[in-house]
Protein backbone atom coordinates (compact mmCIF):
# COMPACT_ATOMS: atom_id res chain seq x y z
CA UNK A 1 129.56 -14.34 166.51
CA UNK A 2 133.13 -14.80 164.70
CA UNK A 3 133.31 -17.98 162.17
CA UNK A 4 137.13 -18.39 161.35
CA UNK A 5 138.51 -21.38 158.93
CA UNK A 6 142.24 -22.26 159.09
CA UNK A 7 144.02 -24.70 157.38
CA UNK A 8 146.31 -25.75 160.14
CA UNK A 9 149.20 -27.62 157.90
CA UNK A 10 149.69 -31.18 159.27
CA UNK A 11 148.52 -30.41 162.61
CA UNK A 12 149.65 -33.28 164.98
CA UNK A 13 151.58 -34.24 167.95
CA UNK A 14 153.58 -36.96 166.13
CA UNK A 15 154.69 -35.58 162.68
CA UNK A 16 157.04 -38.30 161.17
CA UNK A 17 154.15 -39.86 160.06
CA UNK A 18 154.79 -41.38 156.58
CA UNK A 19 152.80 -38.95 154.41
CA UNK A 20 153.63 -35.86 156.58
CA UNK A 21 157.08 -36.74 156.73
CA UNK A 22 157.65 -35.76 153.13
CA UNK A 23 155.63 -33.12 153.50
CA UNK A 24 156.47 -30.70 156.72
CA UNK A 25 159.45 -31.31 159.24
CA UNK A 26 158.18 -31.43 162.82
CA UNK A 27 157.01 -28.08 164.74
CA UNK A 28 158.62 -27.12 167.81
CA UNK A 29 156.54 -26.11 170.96
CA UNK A 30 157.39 -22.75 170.39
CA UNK A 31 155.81 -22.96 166.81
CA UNK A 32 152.78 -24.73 168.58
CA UNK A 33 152.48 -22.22 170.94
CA UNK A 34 152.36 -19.06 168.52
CA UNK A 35 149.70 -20.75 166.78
CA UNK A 36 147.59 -20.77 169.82
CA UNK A 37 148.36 -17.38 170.28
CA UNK A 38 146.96 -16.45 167.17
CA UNK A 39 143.85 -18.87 168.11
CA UNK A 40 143.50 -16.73 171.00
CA UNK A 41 143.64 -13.08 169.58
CA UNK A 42 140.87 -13.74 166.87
CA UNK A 43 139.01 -15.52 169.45
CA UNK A 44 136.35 -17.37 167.33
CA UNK A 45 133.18 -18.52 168.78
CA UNK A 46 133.64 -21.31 166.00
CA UNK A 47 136.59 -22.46 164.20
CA UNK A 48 136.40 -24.39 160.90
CA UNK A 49 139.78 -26.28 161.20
CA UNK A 50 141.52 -28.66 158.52
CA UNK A 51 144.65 -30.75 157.84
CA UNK A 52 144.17 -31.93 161.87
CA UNK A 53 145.51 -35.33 163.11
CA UNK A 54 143.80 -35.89 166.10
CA UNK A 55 142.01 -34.16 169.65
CA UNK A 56 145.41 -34.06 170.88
CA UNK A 57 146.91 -32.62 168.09
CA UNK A 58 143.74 -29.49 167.96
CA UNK A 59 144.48 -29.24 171.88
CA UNK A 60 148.16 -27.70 171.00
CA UNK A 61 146.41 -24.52 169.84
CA UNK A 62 143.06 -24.22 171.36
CA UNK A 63 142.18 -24.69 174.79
CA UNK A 64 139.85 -27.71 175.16
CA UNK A 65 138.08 -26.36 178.18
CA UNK A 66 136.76 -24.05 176.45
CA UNK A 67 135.89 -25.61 173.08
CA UNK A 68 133.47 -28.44 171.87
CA UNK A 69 135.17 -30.71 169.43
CA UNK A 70 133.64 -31.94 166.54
CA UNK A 71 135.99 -34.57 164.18
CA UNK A 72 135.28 -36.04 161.07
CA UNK A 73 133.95 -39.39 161.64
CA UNK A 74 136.61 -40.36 158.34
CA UNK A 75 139.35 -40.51 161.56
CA UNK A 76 137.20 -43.60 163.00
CA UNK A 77 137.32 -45.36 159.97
CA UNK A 78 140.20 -47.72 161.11
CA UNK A 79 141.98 -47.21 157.46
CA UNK A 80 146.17 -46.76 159.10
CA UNK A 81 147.04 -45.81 155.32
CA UNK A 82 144.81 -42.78 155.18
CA UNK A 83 146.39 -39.49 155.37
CA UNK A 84 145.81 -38.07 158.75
CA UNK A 85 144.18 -34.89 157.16
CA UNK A 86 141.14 -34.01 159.10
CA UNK A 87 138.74 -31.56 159.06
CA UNK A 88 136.26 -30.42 162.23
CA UNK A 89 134.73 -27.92 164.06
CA UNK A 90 136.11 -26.56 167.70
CA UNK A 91 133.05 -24.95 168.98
CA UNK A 92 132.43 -22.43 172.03
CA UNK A 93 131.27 -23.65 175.29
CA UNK A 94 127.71 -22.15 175.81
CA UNK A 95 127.09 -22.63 171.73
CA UNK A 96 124.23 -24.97 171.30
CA UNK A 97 124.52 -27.00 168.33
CA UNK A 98 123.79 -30.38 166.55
CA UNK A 99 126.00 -32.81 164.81
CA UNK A 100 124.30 -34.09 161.72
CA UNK A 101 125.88 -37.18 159.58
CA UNK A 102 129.26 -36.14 157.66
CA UNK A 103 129.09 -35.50 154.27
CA UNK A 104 131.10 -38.69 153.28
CA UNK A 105 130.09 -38.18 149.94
CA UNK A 106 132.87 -35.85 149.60
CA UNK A 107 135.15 -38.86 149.08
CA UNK A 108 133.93 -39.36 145.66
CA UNK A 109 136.31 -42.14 145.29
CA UNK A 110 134.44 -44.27 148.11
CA UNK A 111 138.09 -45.23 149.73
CA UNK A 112 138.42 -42.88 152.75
CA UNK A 113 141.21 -41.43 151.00
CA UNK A 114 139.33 -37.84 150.09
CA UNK A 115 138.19 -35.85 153.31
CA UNK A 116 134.55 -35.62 154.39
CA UNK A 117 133.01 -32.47 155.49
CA UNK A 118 131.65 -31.77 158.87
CA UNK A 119 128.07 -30.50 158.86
CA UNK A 120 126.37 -28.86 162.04
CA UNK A 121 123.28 -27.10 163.22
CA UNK A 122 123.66 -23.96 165.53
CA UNK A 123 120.78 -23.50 168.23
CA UNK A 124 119.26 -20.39 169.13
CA UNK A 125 116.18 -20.28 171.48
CA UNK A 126 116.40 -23.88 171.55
CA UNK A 127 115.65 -24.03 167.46
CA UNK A 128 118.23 -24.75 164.72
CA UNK A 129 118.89 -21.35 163.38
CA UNK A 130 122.06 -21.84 160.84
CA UNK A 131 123.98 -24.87 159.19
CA UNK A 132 127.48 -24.95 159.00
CA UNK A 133 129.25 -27.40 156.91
CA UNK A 134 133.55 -27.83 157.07
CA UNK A 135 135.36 -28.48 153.90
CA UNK A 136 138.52 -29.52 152.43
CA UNK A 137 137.84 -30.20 148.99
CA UNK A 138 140.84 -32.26 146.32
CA UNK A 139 143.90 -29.99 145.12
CA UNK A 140 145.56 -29.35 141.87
CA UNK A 141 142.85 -28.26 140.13
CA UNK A 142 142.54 -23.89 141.61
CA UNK A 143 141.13 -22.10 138.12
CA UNK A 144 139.79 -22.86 134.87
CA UNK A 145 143.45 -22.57 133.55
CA UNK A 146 144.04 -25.94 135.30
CA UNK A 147 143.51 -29.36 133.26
CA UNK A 148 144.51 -32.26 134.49
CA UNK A 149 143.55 -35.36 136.67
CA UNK A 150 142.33 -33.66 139.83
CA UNK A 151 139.79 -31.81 138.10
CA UNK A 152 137.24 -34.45 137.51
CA UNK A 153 137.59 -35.09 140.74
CA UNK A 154 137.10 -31.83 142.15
CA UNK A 155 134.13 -31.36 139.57
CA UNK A 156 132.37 -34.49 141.32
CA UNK A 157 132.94 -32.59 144.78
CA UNK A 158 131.40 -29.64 143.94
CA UNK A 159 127.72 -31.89 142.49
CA UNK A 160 128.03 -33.00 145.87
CA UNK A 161 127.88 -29.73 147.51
CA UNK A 162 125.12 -27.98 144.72
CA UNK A 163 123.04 -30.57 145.81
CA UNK A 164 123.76 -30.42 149.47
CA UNK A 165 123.09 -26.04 148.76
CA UNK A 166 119.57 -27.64 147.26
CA UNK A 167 118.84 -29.75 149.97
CA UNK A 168 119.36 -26.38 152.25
CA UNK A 169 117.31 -24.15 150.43
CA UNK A 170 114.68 -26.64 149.51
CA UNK A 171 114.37 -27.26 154.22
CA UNK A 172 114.48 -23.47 153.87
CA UNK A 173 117.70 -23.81 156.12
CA UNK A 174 119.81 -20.33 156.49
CA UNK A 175 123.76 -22.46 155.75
CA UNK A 176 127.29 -21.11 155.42
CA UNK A 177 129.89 -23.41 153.97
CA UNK A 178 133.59 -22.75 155.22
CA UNK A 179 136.89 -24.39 154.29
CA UNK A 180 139.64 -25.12 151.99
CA UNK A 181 137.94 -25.31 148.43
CA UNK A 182 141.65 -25.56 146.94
CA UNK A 183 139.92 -23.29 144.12
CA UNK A 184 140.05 -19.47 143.21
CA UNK A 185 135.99 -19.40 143.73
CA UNK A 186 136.51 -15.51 143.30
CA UNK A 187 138.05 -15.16 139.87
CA UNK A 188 135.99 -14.36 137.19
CA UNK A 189 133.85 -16.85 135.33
CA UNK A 190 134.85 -19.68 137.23
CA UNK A 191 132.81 -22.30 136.37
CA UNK A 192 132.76 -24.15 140.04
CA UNK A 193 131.34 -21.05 141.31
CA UNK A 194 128.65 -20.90 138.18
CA UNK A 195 127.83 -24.21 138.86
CA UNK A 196 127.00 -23.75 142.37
CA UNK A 197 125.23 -20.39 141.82
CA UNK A 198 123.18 -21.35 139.34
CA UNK A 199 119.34 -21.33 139.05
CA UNK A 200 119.26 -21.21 142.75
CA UNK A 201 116.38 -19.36 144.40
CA UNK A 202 118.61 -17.59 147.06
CA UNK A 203 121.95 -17.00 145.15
CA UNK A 204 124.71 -17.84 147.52
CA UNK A 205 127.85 -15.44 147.82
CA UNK A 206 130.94 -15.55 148.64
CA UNK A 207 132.83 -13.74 151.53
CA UNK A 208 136.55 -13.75 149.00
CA UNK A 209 134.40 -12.25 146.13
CA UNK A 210 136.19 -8.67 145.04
CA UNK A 211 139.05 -8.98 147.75
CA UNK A 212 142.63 -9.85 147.47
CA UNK A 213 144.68 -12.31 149.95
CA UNK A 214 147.36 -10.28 151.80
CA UNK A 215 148.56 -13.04 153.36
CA UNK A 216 152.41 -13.69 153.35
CA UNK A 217 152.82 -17.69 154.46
CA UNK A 218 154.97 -20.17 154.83
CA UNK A 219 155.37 -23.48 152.24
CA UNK A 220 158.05 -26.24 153.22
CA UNK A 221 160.00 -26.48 149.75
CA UNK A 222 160.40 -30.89 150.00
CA UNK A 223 163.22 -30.33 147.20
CA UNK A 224 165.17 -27.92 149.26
CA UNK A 225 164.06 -29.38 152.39
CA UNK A 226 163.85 -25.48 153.92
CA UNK A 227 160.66 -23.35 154.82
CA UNK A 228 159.80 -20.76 152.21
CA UNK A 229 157.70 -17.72 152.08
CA UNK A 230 155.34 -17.04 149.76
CA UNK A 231 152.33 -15.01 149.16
CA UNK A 232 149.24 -16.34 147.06
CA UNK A 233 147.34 -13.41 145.62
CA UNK A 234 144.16 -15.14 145.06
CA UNK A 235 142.08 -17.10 148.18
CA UNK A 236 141.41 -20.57 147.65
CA UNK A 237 139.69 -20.74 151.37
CA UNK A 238 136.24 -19.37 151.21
CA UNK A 239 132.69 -18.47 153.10
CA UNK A 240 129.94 -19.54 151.44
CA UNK A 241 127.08 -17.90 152.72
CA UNK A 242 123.36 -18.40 151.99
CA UNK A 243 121.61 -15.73 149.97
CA UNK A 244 118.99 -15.66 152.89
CA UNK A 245 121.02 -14.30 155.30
CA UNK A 246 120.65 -11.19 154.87
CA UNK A 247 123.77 -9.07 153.43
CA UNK A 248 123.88 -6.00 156.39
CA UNK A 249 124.93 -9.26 159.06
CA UNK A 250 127.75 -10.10 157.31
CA UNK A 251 129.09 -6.71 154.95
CA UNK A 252 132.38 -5.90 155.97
CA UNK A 253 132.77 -7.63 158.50
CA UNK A 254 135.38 -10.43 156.70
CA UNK A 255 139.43 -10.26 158.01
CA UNK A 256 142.42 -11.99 156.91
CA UNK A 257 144.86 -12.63 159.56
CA UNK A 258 148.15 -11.64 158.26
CA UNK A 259 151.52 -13.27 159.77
CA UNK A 260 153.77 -10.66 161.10
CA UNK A 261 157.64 -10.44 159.51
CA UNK A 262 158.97 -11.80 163.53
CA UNK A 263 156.38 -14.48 163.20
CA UNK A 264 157.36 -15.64 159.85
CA UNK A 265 160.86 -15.18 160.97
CA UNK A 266 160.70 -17.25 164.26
CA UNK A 267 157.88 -19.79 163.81
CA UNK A 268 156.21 -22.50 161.33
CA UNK A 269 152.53 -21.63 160.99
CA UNK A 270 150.91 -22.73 158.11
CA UNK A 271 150.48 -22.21 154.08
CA UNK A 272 146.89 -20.65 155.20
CA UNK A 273 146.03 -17.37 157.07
CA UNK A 274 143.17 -17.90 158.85
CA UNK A 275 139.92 -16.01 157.45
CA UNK A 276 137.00 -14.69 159.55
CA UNK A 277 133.86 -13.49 159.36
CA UNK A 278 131.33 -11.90 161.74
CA UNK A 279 128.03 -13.02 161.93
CA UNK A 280 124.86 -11.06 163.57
CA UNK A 281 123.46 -14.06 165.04
């Protein structure tokens, strides 16, 4: 089973929305289109999607007929002010799985304003066999180097998710956490990664841990108002996965997807390459 997470980049159908405005011009359906195309060559059986507006918006790139959606339930909230930033789960057809309450208490503010995750139960032989949460956790904050506002806020984020790692362990539930963690997890002696590694029975690790990002992507400069291309050495999306599952179902088996020089050329993607795993399940 392939697990991919890709930060999609303002993902929507209507993109002069007031906080994407500033942020992206709007794609083309050319651009749309060669996003879907690299949907369809890494084929996931589940993708971990974030910075999505809406179904219709996820249904440029992935065929719905073939995919279960899941949203976050933030998107129902009924707030017009809050950025339309989602995060979700598109899962395969013939996938049995769950849909357990989001993990609102990602928005550590309380206001709708930071993103919940999306948290999931696979089935297999009709019995939960492996949790999957979704996250896209507050930037600004991506090493210990970093001090300023955002990492308070971040620091709150991560409590949240130690003790949603506890809760797993404690139900003796097999979990893999996927997402944008806006943080270099891998680099040594971070001390988000301590936090959530320590005294823990089964030590979780992480997928980025001893690899470098290849990707070459594409940022929208707002000062120059132009696409740029850039290429971030160090991952700040991540897999999380449970020290129970065992290490042989998962070794080697992680990929980048790396933007081609036409693609990059001819198309706007997103500031993310998509990251997979493969999963003996």
């Amino acid at each position: 089973m392939t697990l991919t997470t890709w930060n999609l980049s303002w993902l929507a159908v209507d993109e002069t929305n007031k906080h994407s405005q500033s942020t992206a011009p709007p794609r083309t359906s050319r651009d749309y289109q060669a996003m879907a195309s690299i949907i369809k060559a890494i084929s996931p059986d589940v993708l971990a999607f974030q910075e999505v507006a809406n179904h219709q918006a996820i249904g440029k790139v992935i065929p719905l007929n073939n995919y279960q959606i899941e949203f976050s339930s933030r998107k129902d909230k009924g707030n017009n002010d809050i950025w339309p930033q989602f995060v979700g789960f598109a899962i395969s057809n013939g996938i049995q799985y769950v849909r357990h309450p989001d993990l609102h208490q990602l928005d550590v503010w309380d206001n709708q304003y930071l993103r919940y995750g999306v948290d999931i139960s696979l089935f297999q032989q009709g019995k939960p066999a492996l949790r999957l949460l979704v996250v896209h956790l507050k930037s600004g904050c991506y090493s210990n180097r970093h001090r300023n506002k955002n990492c308070p806020v971040l620091a709150e984020q991560f409590e949240v998710l130690d003790g949603w790692i506890s809760e797993r362990q404690a139900h003796q539930q097999p979990f893999i956490i996927m997402g944008d963690f806006n943080r270099r997890l891998a680099e040594k002696g971070d001390t988000f990664w301590q936090q959530l590694t320590s005294g823990k029975l089964q030590v979780p690790r992480l997928s980025t841990q001893c690899r470098q990002s290849q990707c070459r992507s594409q940022a929208y400069n707002k000062r120059k108002k132009q696409w740029v291309i850039r290429r971030y050495p160090s991952f700040i999306d991540h897999f999380i996965i449970d020290g129970r599952i065992p290490e042989k179902s998962t070794q080697h088996s992680f990929s980048e997807y790396r933007y081609s020089d036409q693609q990059l050329k001819h198309y706007r993607l997103s500031d993310h390459c998509p990251l997979s795993i493969t999963l003996q399940y």
